[in-house]
C-alpha atoms as a PDB file:
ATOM      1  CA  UNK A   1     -51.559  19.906 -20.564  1.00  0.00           C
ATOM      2  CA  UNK A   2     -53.378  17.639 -23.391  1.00  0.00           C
ATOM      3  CA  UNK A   3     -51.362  19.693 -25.526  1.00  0.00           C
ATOM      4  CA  UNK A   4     -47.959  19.044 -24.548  1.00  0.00           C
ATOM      5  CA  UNK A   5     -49.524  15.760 -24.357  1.00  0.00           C
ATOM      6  CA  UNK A   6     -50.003  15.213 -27.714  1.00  0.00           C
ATOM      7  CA  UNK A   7     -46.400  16.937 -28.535  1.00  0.00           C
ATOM      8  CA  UNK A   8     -44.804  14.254 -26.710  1.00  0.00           C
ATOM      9  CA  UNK A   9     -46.676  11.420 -28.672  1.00  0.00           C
ATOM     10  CA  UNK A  10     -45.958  12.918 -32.276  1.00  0.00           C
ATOM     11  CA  UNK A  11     -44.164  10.677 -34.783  1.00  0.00           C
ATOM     12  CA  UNK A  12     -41.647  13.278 -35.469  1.00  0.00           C
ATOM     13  CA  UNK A  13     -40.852  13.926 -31.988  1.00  0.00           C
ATOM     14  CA  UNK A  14     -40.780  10.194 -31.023  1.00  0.00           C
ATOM     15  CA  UNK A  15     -38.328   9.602 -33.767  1.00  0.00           C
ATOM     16  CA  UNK A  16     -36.083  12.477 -32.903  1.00  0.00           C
ATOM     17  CA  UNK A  17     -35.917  11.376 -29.101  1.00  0.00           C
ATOM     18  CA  UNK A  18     -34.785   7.966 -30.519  1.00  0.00           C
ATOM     19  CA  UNK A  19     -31.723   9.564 -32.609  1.00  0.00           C
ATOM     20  CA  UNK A  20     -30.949  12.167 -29.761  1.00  0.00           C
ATOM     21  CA  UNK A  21     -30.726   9.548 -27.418  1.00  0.00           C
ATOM     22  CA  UNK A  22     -28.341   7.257 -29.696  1.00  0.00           C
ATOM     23  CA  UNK A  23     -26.454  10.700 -30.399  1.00  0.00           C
ATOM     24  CA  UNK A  24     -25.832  11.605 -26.156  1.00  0.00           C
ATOM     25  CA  UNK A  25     -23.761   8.384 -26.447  1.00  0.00           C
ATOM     26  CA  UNK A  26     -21.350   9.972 -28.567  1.00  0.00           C
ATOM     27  CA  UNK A  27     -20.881  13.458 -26.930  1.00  0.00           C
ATOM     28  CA  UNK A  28     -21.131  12.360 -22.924  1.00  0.00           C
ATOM     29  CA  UNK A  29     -18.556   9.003 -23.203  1.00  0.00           C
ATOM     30  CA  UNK A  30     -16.276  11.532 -24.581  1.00  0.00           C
ATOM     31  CA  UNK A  31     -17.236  14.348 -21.847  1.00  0.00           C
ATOM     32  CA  UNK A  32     -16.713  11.358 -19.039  1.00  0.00           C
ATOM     33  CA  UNK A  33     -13.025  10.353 -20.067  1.00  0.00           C
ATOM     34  CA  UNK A  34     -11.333  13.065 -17.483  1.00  0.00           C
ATOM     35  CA  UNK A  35     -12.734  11.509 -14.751  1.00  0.00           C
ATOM     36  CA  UNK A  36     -11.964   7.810 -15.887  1.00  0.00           C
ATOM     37  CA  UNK A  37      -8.107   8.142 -13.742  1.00  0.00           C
ATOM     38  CA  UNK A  38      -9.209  10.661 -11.096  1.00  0.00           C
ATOM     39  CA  UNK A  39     -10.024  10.339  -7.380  1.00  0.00           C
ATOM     40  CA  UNK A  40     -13.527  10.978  -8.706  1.00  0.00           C
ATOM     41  CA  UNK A  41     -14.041   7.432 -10.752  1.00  0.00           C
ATOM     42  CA  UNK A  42     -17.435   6.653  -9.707  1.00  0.00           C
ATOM     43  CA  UNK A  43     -18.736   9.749 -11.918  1.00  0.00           C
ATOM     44  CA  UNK A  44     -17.406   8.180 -14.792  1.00  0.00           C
ATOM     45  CA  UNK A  45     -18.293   4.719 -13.838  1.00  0.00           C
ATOM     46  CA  UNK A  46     -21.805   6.052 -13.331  1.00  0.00           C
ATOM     47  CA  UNK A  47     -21.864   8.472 -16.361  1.00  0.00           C
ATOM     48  CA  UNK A  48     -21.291   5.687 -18.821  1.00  0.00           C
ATOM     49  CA  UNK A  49     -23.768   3.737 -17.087  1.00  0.00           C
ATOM     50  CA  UNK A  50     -26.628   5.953 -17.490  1.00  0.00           C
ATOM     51  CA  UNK A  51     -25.451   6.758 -21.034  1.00  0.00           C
ATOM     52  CA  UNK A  52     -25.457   3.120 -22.072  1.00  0.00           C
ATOM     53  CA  UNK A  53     -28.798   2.848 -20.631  1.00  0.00           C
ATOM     54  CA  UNK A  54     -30.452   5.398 -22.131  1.00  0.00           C
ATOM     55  CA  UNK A  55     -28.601   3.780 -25.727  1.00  0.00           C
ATOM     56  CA  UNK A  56     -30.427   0.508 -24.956  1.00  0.00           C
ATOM     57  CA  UNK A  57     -33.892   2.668 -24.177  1.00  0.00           C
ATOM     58  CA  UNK A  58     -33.695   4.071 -27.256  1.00  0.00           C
ATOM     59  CA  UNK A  59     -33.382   0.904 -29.327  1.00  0.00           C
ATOM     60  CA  UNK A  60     -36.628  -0.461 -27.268  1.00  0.00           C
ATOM     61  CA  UNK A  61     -38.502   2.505 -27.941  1.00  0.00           C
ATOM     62  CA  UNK A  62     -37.107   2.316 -31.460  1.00  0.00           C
ATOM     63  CA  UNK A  63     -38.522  -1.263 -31.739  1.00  0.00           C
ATOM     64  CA  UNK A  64     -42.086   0.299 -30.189  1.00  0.00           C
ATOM     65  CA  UNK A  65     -42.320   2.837 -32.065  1.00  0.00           C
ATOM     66  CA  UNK A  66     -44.284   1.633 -34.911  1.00  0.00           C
ATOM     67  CA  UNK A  67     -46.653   0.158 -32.222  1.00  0.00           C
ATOM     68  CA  UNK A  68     -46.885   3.597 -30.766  1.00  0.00           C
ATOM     69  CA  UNK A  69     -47.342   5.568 -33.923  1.00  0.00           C
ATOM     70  CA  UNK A  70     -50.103   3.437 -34.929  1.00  0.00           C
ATOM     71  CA  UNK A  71     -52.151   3.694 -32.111  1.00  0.00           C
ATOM     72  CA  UNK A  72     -51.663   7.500 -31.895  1.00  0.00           C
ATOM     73  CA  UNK A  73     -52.435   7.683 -35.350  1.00  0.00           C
ATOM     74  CA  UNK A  74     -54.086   4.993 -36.220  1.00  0.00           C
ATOM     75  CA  UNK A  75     -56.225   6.635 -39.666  1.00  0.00           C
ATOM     76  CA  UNK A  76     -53.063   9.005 -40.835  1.00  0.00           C
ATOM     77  CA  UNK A  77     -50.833   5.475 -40.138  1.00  0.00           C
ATOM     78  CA  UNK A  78     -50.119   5.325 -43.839  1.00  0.00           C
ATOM     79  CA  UNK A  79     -48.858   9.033 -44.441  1.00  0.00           C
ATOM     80  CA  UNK A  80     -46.443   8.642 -41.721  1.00  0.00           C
ATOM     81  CA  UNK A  81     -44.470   5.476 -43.523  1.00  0.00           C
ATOM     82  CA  UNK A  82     -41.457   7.188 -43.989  1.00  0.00           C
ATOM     83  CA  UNK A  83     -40.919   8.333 -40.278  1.00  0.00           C
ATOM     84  CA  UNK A  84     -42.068   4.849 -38.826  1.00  0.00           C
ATOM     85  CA  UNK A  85     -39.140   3.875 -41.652  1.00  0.00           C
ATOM     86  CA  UNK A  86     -36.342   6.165 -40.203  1.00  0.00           C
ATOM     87  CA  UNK A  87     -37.600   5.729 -36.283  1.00  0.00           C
ATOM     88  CA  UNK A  88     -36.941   1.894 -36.880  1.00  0.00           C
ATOM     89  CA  UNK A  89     -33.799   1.974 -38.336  1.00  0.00           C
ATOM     90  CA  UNK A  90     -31.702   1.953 -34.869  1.00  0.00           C
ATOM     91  CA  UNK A  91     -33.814  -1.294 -33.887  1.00  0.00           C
ATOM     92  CA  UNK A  92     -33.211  -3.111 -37.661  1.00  0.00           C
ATOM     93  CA  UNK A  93     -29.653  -2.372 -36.932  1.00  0.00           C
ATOM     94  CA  UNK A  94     -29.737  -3.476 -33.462  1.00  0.00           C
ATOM     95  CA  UNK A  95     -31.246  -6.872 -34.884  1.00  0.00           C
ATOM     96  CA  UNK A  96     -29.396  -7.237 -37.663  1.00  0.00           C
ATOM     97  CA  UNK A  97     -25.813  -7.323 -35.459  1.00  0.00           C
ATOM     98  CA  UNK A  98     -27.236  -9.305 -32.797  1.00  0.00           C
ATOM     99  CA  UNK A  99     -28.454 -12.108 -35.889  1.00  0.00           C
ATOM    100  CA  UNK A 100     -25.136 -11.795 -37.505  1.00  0.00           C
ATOM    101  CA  UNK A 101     -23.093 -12.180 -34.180  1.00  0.00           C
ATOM    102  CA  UNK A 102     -24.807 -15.500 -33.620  1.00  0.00           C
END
């Protein structure tokens, strides 16, 4: 168990949840759009729900992820730079359109 623990908590990992939850947006919006005129319009109602929620997780944990590396690793914190760099990217850009739509 404190293996799979520690799995969970890795930099790499963390920053790969991040981009496979941006990248589900993509694939299941697309998977939803038969059901957007059928009888059954609640599962795409509720599909693109969950889909934009899990979007808008990802850019929190995106924006905690630094915070999260650094207290899993807090002596290695400087040999993991370039991951922090990519895992944060999503939240820059998150920032960055919400500045400029201001």
């Amino acid at each position: 168990m404190d293996r799979l623990y520690n799995f969970c908590r890795s930099p790499i990992i963390l920053t790969l949840v991040i981009y496979l939850l941006l990248a589900q947006y993509l694939f299941l919006k697309g998977s939803f759009e038969i059901y957007r005129f059928s009888e059954q319009k609640y599962i795409y109602e509720y599909g693109v729900l969950i889909s934009k929620g899990l979007v808008y997780f990802a850019f929190i944990l995106s924006f905690l992820s630094p915070l999260l590396i650094w207290l899993k690793t807090k002596r290695e914190f400087k040999e993991n730079k370039t991951i922090i760099i990519i895992a944060f990217i999503p939240a820059l850009y998150f920032s960055l359109l919400y500045i400029l739509s201001i």
